[in-house]
C-alpha atoms as a PDB file:
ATOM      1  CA  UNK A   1      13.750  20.793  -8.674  1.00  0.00           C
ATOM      2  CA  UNK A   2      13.406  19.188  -5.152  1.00  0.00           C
ATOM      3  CA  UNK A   3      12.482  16.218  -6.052  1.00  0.00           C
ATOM      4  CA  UNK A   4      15.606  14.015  -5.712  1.00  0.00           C
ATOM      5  CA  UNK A   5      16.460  15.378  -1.980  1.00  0.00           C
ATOM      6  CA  UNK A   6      12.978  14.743  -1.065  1.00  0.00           C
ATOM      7  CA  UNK A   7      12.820  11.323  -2.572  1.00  0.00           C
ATOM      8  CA  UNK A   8      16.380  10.021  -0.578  1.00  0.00           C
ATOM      9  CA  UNK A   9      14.914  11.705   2.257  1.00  0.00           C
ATOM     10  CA  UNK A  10      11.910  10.007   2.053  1.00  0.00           C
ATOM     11  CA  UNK A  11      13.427   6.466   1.438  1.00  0.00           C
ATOM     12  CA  UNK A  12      15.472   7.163   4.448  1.00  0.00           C
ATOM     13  CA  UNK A  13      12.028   7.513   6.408  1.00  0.00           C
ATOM     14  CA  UNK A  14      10.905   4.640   5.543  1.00  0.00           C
ATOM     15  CA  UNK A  15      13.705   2.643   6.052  1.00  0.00           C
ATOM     16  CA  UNK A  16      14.215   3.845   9.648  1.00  0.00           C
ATOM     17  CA  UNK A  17      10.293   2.911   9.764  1.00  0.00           C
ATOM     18  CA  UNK A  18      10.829  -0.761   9.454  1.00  0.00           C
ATOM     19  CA  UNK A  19      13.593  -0.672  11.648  1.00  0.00           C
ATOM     20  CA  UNK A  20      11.200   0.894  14.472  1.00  0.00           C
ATOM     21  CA  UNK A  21      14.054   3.616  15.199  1.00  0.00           C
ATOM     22  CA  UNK A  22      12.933   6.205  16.799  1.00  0.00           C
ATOM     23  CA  UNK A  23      16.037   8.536  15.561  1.00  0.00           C
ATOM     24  CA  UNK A  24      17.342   8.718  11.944  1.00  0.00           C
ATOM     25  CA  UNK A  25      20.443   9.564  11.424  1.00  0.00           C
ATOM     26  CA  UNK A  26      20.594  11.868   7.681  1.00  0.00           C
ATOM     27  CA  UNK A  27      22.981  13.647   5.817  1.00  0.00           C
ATOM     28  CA  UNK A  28      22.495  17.527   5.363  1.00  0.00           C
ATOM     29  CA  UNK A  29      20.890  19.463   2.971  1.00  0.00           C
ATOM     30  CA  UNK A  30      18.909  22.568   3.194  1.00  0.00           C
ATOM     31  CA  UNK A  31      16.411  21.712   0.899  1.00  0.00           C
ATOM     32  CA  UNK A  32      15.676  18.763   3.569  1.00  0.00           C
ATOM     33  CA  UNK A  33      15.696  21.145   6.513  1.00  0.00           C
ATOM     34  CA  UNK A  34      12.659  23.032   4.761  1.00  0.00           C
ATOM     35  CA  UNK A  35      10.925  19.621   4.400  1.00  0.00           C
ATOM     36  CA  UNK A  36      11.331  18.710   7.521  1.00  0.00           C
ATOM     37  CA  UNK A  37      10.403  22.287   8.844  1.00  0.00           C
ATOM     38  CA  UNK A  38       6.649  22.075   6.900  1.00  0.00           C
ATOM     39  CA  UNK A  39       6.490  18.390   8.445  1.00  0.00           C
ATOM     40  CA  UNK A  40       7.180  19.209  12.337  1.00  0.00           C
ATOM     41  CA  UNK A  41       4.853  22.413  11.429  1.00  0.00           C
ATOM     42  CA  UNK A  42       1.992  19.910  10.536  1.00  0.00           C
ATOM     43  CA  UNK A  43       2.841  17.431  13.075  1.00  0.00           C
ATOM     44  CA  UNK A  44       4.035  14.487  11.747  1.00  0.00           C
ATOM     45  CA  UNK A  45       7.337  13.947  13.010  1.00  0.00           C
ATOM     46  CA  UNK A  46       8.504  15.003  16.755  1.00  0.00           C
ATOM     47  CA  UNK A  47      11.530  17.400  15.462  1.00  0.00           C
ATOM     48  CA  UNK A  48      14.702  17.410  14.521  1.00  0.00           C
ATOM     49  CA  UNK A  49      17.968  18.987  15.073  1.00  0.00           C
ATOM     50  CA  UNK A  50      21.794  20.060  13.938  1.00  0.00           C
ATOM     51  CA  UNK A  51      25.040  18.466  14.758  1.00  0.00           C
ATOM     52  CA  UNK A  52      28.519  17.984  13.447  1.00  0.00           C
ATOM     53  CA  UNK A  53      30.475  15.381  13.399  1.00  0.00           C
ATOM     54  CA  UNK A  54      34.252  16.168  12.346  1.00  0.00           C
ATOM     55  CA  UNK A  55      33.121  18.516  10.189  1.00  0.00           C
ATOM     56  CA  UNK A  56      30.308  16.951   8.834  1.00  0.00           C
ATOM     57  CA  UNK A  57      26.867  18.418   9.507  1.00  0.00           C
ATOM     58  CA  UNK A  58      24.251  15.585  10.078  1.00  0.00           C
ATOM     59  CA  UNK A  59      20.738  16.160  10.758  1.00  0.00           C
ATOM     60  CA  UNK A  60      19.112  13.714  13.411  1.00  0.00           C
ATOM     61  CA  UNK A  61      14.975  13.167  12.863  1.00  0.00           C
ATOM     62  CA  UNK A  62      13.043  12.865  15.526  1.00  0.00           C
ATOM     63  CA  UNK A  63      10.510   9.822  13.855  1.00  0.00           C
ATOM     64  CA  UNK A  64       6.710  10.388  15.685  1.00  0.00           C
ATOM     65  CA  UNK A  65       4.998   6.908  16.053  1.00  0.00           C
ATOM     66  CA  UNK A  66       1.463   7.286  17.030  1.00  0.00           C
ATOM     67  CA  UNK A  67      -0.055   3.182  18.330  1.00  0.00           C
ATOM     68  CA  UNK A  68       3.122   2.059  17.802  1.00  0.00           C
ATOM     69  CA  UNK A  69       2.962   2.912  14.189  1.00  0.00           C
ATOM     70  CA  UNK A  70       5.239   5.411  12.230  1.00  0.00           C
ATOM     71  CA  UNK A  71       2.995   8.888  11.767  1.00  0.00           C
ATOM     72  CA  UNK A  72       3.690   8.967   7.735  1.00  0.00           C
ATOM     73  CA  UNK A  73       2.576   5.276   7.144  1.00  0.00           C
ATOM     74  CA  UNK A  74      -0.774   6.162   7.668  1.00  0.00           C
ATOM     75  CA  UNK A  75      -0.771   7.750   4.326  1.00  0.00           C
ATOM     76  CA  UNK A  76      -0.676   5.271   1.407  1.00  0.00           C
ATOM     77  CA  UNK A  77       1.008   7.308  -1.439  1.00  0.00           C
ATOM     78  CA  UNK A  78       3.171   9.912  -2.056  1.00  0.00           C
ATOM     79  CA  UNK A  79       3.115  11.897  -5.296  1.00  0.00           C
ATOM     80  CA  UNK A  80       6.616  13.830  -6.256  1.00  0.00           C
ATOM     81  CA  UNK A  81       5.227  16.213  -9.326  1.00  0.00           C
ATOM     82  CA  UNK A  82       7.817  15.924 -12.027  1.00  0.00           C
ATOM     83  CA  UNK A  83       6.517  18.790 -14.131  1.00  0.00           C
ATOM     84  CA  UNK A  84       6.239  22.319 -12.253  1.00  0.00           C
ATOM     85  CA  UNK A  85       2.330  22.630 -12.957  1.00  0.00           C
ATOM     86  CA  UNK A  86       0.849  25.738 -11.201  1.00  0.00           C
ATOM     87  CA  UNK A  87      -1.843  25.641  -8.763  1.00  0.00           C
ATOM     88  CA  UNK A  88      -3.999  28.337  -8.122  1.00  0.00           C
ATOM     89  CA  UNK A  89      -5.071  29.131  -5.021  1.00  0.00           C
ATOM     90  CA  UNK A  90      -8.806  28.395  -6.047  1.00  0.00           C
ATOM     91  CA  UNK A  91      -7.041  24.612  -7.409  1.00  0.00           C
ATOM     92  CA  UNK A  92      -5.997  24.575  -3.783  1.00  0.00           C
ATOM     93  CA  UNK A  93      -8.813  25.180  -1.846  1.00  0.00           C
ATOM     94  CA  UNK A  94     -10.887  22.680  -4.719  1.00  0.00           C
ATOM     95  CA  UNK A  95      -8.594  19.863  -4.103  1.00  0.00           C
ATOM     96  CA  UNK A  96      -7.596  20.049  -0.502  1.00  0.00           C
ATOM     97  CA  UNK A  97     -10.379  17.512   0.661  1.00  0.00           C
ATOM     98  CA  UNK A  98      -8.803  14.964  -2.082  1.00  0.00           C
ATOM     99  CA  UNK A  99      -5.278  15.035  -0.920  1.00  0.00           C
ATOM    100  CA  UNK A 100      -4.336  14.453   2.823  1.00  0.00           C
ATOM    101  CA  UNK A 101      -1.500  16.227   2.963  1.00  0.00           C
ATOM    102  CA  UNK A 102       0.111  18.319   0.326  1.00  0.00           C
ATOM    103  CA  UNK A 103       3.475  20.266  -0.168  1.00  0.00           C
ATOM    104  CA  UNK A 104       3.780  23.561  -2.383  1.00  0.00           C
ATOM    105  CA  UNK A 105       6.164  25.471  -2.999  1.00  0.00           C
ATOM    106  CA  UNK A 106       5.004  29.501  -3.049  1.00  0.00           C
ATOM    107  CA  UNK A 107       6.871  32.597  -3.727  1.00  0.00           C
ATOM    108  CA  UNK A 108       6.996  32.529   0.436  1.00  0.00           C
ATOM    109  CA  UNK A 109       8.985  29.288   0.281  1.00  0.00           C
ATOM    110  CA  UNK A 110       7.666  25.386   0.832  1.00  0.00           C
ATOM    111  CA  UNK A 111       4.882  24.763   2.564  1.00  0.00           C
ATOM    112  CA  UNK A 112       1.262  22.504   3.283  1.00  0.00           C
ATOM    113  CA  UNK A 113      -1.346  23.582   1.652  1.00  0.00           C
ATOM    114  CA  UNK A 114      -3.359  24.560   4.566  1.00  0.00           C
ATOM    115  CA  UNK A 115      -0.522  27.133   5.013  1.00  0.00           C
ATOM    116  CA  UNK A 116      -0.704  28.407   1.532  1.00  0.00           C
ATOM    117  CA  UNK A 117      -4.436  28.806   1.331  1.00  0.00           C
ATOM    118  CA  UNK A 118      -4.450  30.534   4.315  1.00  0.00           C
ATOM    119  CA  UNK A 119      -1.934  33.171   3.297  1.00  0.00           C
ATOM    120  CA  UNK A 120      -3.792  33.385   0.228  1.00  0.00           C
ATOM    121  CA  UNK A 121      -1.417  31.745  -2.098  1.00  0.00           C
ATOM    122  CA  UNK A 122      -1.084  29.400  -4.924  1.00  0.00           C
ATOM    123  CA  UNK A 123       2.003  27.924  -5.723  1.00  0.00           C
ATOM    124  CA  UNK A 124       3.500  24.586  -7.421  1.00  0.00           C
ATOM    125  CA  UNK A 125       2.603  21.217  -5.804  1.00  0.00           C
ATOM    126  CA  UNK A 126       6.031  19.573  -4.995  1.00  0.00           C
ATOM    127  CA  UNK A 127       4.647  16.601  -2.892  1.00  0.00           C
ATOM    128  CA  UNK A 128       0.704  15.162  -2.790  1.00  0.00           C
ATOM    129  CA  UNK A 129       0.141  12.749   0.318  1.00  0.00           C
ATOM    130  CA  UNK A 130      -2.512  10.626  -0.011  1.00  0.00           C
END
C-alpha cells in the first residue's frame, strides 16, 4: 500500500525536526502530496509547494513549530497499519476519542478521520497518531 512512502516521508520529518529546519527539502511522489494535503488540511504543518530542479520535481515542506517545538512531536506514536483492516464508519466515530489523529483512506481518497466521519464514510486506517 502506502505505507513505505509514508514511512520515508515521515523519517524525513523527523529528521528535519532535530535539525530545527524550518524547510525540508523531499523528493516527489504523489502519494506524499496527498499526505501532506490531509496534514496542511488539519493543521499541522504550514504548507508546502512544487519546484523543479533540472528536471527533477522536489517538494519543499513548510515544517509548523508551535513553542519552538515541531507540531507532529507532540504526538508520541505513529501506527502504519500493515494489514488493510476495514473500519466502519460506526468503528470511526467509536474510536476517534482514542486516537489523536488518524489517516484513512475512503473510496473519496486519503483523509483524517474527522473528514471521513463527517462525509459519512468508513474506510481503511492507513496511519493512527497517538
Amino acid at each position: 500500500m502506502h505505507n513505505n512512502v509514508f514511512l520515508k516521508l515521515f523519517n524525513a520529518i523527523k529528521i528535519s525536526e532535530s535539525q530545527k529546519s524550518s524547510v525540508l527539502k523531499y523528493n516527489y511522489s504523489s502519494k506524499s502530496i496527498i499526505l501532506l494535503s490531509v496534514f496542511f488540511k488539519e493543521g499541522l504543518i504550514r504548507g508546502y509547494f512544487l519546484d523543479t530542479i533540472n528536471n527533477i520535481k522536489i517538494i519543499y515542506i513548510l515544517i509548523k513549530y508551535k513553542q519552538g517545538k515541531f507540531n507532529l512531536s507532540k504526538y508520541k506514536s505513529f501506527y502504519f497499519n500493515i494489514k488493510n483492516i476495514y473500519s466502519s464508519l460506526n468503528c470511526l466515530k467509536r474510536n476517534q476519542n482514542f486516537f489523536n489523529f488518524c489517516v484513512v483512506s475512503t473510496r473519496k481518497g486519503l483523509m483524517s478521520e474527522k473528514n471521513a466521519i463527517a462525509l459519512g464514510l468508513g474506510g481503511f486506517i492507513v496511519i493512527k497518531i497517538t
